[in-house]
PDB file of N, CA and C in Angstrom:
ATOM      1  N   UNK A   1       0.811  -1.197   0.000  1.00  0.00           N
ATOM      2  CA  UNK A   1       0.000   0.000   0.000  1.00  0.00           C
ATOM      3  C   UNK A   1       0.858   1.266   0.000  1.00  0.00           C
ATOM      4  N   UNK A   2       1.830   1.373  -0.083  1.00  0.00           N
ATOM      5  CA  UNK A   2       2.647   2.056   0.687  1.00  0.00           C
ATOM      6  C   UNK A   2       3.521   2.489  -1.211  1.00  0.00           C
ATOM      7  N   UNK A   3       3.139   1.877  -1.943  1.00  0.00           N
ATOM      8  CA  UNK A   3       3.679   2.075  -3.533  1.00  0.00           C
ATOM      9  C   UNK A   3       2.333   2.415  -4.085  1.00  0.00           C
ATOM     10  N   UNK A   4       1.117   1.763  -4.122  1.00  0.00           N
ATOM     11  CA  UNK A   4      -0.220   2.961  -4.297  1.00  0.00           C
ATOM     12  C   UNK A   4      -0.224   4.146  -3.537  1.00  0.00           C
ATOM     13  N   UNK A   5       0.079   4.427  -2.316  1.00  0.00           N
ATOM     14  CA  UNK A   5       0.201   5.675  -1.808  1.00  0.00           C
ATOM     15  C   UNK A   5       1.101   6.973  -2.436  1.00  0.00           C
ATOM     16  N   UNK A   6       2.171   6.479  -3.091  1.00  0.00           N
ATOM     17  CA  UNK A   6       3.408   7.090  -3.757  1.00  0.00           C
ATOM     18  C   UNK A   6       2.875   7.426  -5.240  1.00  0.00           C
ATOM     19  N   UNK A   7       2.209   6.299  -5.401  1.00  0.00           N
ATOM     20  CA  UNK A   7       1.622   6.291  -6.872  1.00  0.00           C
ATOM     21  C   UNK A   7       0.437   7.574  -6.758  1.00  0.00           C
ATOM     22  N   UNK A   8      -0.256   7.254  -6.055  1.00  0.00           N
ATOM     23  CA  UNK A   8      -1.591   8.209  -5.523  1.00  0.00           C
ATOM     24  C   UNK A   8      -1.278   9.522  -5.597  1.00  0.00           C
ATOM     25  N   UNK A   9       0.050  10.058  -4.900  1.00  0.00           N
ATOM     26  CA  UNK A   9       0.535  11.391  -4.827  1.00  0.00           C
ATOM     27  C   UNK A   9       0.905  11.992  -5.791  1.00  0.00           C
ATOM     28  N   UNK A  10       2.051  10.812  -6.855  1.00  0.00           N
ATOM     29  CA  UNK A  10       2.451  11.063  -8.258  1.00  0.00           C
ATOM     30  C   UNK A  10       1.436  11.333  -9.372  1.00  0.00           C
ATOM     31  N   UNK A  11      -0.343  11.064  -9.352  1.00  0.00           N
ATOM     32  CA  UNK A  11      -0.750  11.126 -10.282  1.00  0.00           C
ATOM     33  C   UNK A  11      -2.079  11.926  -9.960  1.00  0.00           C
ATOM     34  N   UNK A  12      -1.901  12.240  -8.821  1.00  0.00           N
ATOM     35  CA  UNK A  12      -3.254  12.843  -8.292  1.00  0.00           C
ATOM     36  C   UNK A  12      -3.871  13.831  -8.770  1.00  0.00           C
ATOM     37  N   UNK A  13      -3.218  14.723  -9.201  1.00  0.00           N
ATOM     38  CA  UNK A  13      -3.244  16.059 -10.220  1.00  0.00           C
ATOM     39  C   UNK A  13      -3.585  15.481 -11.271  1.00  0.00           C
ATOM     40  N   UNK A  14      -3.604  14.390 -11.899  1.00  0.00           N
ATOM     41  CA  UNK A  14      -3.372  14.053 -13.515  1.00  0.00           C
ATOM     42  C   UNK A  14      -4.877  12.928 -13.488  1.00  0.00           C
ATOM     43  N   UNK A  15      -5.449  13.098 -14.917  1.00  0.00           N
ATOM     44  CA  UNK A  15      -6.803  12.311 -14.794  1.00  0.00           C
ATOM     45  C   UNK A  15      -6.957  11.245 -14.660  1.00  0.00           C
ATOM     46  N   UNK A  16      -6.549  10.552 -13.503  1.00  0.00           N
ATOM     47  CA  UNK A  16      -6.900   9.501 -12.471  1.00  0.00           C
ATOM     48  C   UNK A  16      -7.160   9.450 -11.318  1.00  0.00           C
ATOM     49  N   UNK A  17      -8.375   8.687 -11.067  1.00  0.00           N
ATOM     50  CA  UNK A  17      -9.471   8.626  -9.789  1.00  0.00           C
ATOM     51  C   UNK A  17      -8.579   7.303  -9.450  1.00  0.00           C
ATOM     52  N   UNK A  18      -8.573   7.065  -8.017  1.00  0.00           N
ATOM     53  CA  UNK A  18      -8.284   6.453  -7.095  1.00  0.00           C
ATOM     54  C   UNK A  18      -9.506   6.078  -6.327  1.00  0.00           C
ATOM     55  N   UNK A  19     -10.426   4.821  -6.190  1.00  0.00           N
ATOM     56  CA  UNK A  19     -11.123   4.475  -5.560  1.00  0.00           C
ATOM     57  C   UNK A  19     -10.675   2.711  -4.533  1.00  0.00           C
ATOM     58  N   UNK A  20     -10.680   3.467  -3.413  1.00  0.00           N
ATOM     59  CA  UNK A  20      -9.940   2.371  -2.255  1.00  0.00           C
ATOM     60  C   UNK A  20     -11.025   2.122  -1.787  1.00  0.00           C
ATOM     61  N   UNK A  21     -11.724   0.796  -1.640  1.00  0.00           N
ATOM     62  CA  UNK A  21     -12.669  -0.155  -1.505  1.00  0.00           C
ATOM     63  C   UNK A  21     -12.190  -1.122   0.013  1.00  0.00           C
ATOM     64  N   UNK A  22     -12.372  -0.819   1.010  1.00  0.00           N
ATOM     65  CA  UNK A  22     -12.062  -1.578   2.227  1.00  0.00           C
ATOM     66  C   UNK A  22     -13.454  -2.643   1.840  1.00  0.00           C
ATOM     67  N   UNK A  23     -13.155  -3.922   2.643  1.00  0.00           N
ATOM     68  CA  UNK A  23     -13.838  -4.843   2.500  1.00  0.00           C
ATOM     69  C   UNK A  23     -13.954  -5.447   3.664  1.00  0.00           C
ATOM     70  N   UNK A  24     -13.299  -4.574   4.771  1.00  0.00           N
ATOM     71  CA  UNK A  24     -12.725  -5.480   6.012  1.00  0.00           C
ATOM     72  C   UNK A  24     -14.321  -5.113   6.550  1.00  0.00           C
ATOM     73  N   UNK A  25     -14.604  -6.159   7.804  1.00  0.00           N
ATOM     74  CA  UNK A  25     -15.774  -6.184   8.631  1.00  0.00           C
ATOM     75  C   UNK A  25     -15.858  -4.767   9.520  1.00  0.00           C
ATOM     76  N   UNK A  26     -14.966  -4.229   9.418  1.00  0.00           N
ATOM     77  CA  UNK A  26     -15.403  -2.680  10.348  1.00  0.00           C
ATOM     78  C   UNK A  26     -14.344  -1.421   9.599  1.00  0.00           C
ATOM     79  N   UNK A  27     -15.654  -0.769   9.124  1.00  0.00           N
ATOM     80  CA  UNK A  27     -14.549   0.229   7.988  1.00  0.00           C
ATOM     81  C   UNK A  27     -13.775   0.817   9.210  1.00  0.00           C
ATOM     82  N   UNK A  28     -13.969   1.282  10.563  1.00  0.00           N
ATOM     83  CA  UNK A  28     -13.643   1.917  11.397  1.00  0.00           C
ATOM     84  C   UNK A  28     -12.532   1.562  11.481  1.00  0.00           C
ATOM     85  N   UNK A  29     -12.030   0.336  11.303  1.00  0.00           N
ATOM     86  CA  UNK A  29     -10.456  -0.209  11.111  1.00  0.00           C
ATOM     87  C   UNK A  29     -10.219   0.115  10.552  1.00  0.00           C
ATOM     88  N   UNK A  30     -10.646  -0.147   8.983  1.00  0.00           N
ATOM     89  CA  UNK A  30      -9.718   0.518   7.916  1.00  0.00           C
ATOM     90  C   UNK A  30      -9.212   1.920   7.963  1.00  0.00           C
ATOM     91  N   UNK A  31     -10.338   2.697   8.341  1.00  0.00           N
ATOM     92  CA  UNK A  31      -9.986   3.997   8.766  1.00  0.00           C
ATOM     93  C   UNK A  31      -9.118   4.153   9.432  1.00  0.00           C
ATOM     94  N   UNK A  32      -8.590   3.660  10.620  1.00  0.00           N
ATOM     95  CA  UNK A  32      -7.876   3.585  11.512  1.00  0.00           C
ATOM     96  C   UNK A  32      -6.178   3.236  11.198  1.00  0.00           C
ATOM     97  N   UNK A  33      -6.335   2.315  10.273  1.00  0.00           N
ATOM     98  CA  UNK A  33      -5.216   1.927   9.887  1.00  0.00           C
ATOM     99  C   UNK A  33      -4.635   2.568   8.364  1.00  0.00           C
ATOM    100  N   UNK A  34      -5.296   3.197   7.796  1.00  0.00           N
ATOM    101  CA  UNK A  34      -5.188   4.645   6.892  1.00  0.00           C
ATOM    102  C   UNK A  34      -4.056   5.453   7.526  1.00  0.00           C
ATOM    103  N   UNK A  35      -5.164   6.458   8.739  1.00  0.00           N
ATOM    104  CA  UNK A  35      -4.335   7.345   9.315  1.00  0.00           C
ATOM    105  C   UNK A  35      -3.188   6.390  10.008  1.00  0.00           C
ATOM    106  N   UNK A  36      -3.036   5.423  10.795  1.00  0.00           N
ATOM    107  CA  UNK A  36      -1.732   5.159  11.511  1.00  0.00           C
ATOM    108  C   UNK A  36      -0.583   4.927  10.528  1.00  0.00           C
ATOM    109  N   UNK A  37      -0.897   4.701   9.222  1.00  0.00           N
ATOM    110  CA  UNK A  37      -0.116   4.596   7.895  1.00  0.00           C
ATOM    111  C   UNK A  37       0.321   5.816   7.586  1.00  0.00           C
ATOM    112  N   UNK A  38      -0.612   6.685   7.634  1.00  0.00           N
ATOM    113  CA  UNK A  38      -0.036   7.888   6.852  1.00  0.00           C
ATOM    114  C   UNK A  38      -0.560   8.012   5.962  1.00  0.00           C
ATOM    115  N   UNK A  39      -1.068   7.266   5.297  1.00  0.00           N
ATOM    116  CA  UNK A  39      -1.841   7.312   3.996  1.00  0.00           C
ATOM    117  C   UNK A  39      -2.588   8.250   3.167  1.00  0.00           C
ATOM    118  N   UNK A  40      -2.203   8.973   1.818  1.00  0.00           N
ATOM    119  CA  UNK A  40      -2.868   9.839   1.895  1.00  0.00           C
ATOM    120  C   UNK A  40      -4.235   9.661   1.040  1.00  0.00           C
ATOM    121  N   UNK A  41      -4.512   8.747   0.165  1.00  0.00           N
ATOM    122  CA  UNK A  41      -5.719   8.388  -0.181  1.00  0.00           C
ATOM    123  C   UNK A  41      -6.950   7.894   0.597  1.00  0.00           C
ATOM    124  N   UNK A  42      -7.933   8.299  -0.069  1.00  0.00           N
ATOM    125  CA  UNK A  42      -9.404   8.343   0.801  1.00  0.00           C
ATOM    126  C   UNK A  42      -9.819   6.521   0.277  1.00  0.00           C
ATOM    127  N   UNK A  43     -10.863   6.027   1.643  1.00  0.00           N
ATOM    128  CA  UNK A  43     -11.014   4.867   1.367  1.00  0.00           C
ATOM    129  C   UNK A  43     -12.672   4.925   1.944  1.00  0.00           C
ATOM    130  N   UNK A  44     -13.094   4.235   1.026  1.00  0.00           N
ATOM    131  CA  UNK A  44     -14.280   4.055   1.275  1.00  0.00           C
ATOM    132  C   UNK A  44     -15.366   2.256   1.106  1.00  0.00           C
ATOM    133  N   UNK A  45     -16.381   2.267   1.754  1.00  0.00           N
ATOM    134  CA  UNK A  45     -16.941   1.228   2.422  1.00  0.00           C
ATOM    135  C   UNK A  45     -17.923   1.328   0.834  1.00  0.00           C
ATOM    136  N   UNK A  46     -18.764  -0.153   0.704  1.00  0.00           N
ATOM    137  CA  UNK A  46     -19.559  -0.614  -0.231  1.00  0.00           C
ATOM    138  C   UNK A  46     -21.005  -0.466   0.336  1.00  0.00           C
ATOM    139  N   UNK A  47     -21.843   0.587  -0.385  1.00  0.00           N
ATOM    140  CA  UNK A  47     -23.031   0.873   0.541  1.00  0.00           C
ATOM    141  C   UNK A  47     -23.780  -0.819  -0.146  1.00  0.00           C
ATOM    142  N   UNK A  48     -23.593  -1.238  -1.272  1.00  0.00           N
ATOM    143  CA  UNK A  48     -24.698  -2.389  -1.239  1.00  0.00           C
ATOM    144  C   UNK A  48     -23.441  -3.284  -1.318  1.00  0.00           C
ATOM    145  N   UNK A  49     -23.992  -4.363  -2.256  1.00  0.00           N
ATOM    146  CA  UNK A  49     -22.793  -5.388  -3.005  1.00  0.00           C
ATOM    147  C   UNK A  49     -21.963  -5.123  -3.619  1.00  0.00           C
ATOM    148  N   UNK A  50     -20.869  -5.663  -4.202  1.00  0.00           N
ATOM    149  CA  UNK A  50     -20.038  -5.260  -5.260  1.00  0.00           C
ATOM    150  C   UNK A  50     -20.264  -6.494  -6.345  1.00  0.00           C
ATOM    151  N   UNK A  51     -20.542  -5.561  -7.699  1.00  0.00           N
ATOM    152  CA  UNK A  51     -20.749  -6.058  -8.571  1.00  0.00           C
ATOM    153  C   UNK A  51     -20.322  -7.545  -9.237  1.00  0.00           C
ATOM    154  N   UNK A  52     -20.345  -8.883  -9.195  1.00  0.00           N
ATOM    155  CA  UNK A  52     -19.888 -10.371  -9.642  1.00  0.00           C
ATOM    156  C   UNK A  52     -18.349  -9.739 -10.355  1.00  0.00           C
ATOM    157  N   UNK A  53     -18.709  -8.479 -10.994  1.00  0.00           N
ATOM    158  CA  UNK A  53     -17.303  -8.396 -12.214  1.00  0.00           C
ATOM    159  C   UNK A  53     -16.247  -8.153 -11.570  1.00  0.00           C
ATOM    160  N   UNK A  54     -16.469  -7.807 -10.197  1.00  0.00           N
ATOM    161  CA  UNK A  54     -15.432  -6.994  -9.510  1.00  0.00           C
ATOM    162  C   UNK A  54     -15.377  -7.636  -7.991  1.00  0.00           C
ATOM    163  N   UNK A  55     -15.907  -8.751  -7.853  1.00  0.00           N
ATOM    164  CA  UNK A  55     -15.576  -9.580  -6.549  1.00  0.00           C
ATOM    165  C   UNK A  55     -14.007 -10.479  -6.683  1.00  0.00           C
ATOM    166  N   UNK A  56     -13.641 -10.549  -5.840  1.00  0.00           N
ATOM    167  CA  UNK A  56     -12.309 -11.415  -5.497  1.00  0.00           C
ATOM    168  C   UNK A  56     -12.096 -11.376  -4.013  1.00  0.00           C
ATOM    169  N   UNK A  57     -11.746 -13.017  -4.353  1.00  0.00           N
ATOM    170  CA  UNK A  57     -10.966 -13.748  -2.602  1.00  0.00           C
ATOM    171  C   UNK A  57      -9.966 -12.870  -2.533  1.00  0.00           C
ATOM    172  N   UNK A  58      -9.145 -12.814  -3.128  1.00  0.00           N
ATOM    173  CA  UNK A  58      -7.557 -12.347  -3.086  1.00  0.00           C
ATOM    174  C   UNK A  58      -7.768 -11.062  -2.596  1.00  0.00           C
ATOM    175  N   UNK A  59      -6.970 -10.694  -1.388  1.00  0.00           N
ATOM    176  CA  UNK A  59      -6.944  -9.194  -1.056  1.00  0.00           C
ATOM    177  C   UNK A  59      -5.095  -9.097  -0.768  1.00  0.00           C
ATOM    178  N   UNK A  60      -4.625  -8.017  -1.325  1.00  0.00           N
ATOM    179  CA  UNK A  60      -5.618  -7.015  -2.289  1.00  0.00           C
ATOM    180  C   UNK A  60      -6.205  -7.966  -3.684  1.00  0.00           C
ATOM    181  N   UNK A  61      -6.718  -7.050  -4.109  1.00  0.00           N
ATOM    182  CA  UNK A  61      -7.252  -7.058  -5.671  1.00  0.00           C
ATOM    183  C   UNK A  61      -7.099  -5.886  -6.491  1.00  0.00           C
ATOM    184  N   UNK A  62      -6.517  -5.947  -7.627  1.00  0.00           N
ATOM    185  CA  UNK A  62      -6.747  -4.289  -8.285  1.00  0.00           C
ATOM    186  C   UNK A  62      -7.105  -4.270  -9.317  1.00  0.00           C
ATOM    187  N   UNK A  63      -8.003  -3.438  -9.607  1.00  0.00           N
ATOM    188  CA  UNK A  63      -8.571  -3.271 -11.131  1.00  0.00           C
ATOM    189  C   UNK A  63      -8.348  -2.100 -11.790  1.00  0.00           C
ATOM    190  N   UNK A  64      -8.204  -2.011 -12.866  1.00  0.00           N
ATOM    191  CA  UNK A  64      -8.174  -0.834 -13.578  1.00  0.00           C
ATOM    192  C   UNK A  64      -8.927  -0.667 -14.819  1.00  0.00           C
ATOM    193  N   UNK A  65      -9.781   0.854 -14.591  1.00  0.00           N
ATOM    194  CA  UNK A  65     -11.184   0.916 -15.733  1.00  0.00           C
ATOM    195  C   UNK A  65     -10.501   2.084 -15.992  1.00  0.00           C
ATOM    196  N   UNK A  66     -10.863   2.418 -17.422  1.00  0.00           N
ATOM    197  CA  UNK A  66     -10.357   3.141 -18.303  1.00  0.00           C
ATOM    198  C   UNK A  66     -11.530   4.002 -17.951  1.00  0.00           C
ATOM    199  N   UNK A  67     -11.472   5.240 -18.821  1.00  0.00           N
ATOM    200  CA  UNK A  67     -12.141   5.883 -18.832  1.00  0.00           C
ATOM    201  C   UNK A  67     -13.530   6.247 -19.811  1.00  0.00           C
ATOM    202  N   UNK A  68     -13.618   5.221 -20.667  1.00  0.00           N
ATOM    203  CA  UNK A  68     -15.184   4.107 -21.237  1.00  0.00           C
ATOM    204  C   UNK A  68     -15.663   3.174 -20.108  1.00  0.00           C
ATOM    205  N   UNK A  69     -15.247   3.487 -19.015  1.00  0.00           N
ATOM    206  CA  UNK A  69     -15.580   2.177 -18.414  1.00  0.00           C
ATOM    207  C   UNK A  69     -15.139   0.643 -18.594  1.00  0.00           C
ATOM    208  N   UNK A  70     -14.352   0.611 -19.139  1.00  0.00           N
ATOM    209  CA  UNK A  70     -13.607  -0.924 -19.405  1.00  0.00           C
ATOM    210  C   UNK A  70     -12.749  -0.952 -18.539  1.00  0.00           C
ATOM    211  N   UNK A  71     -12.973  -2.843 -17.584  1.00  0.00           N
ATOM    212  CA  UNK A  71     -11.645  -2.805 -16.883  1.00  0.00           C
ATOM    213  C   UNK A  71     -10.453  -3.517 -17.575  1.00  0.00           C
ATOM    214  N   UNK A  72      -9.788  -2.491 -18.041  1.00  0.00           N
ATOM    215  CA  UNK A  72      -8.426  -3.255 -19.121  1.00  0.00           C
ATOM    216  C   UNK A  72      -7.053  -3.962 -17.553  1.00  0.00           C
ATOM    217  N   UNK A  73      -7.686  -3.854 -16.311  1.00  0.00           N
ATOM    218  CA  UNK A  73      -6.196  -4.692 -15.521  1.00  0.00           C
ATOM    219  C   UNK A  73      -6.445  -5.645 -14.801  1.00  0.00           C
ATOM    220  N   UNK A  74      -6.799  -6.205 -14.237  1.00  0.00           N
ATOM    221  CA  UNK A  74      -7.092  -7.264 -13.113  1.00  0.00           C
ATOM    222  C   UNK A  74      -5.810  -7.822 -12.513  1.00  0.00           C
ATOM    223  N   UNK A  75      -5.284  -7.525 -11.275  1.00  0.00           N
ATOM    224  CA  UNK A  75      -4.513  -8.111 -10.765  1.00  0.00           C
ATOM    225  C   UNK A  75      -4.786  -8.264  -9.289  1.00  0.00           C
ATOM    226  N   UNK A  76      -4.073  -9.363  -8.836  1.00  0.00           N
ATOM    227  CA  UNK A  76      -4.628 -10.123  -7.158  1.00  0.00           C
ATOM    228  C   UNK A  76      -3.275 -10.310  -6.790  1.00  0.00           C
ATOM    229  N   UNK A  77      -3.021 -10.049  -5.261  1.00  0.00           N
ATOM    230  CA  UNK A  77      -1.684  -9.672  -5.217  1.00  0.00           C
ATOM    231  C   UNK A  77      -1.038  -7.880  -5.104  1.00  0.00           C
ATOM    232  N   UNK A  78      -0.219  -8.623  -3.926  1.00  0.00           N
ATOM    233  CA  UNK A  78       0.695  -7.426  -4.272  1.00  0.00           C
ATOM    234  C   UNK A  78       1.632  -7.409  -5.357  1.00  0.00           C
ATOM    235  N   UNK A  79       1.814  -5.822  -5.700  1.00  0.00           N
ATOM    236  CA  UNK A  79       2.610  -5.314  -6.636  1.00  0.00           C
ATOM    237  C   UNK A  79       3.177  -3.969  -6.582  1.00  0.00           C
ATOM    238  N   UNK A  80       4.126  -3.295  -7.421  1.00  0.00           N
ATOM    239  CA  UNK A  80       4.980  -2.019  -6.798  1.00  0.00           C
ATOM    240  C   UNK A  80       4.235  -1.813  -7.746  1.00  0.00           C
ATOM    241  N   UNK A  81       3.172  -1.056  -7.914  1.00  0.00           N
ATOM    242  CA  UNK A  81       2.357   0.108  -8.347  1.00  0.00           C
ATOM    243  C   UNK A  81       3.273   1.592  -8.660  1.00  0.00           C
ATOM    244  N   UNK A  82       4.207   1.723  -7.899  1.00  0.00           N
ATOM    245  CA  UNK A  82       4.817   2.997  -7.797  1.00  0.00           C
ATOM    246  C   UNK A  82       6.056   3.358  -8.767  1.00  0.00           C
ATOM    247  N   UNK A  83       6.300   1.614  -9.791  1.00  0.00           N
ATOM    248  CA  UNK A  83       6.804   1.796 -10.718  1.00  0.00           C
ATOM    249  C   UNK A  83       6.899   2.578 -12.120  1.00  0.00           C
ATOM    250  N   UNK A  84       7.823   3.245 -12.538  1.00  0.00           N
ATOM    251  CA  UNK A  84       7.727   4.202 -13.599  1.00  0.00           C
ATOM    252  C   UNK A  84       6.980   3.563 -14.920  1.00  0.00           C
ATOM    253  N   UNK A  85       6.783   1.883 -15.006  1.00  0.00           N
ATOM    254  CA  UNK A  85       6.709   1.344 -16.010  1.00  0.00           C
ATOM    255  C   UNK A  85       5.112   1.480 -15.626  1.00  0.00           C
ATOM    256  N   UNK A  86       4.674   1.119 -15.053  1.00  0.00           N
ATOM    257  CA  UNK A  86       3.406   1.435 -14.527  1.00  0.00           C
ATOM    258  C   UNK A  86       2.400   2.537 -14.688  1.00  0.00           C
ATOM    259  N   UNK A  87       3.020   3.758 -13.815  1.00  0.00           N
ATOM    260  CA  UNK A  87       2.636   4.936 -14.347  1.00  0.00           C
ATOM    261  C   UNK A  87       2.532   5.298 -16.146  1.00  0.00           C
ATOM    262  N   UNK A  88       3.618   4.996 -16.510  1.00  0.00           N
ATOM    263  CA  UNK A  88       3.748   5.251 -17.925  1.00  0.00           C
ATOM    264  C   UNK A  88       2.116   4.523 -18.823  1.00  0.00           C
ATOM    265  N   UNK A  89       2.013   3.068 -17.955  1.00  0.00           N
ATOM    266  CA  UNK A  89       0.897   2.593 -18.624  1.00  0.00           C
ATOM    267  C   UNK A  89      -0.303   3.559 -18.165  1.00  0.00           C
ATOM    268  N   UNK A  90      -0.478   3.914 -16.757  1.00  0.00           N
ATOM    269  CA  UNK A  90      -1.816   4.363 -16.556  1.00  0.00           C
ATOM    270  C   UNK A  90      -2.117   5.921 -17.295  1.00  0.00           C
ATOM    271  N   UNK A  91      -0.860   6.523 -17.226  1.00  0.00           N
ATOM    272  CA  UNK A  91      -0.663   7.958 -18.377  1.00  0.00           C
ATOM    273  C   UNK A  91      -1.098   7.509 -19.683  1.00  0.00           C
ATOM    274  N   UNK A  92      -0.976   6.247 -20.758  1.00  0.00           N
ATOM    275  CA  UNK A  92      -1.227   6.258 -21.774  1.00  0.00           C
ATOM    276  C   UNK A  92      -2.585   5.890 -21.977  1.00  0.00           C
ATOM    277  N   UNK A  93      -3.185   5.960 -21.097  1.00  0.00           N
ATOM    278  CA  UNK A  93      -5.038   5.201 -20.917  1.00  0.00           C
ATOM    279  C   UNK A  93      -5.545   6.348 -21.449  1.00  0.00           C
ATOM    280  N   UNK A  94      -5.057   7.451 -21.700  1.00  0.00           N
ATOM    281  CA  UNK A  94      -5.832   8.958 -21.295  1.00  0.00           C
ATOM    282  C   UNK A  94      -6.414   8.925 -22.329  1.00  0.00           C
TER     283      UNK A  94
END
């Protein structure tokens, strides 16, 4: 989390939304463990279900939707998000 956070800061200005989806049984944790992180992205709770397209065991999980709405990434697992090769991909989505 801690390379999405870096990533988060690096692109925040630039047209990408960041939506952090806690899944844990008490968002009040997640919250909790946000700020004791440092973290500077906002995280938010699922007021109903989450959609079949976008469920996964694996936590994390990350998806990435373009801006048609297509999710062109699916990955489960950690990963350094905060890589230049990375960014470079989410810059060319535009």
């Amino acid at each position: 989390m801690f390379g999405i956070n870096s990533l988060y800061n690096d692109v925040k200005d630039e047209e990408v939304v960041f939506l952090m989806l806690s899944v844990d049984d008490s968002f009040e944790k997640a919250k909790r463990f946000r700020e004791k992180k440092g973290f500077d992205f906002e995280i938010h709770q699922a007021v109903g279900g989450i959609p079949k397209k976008y469920y996964s065991q694996s936590i994390p999980t990350t998806f990435i939707i373009n801006a048609q709405g297509e999710l062109v990434l699916t990955h489960t697992g950690m990963e350094d998000y905060d890589a230049e090769e990375f960014k470079a991909f989410l810059r060319e989505m535009k």
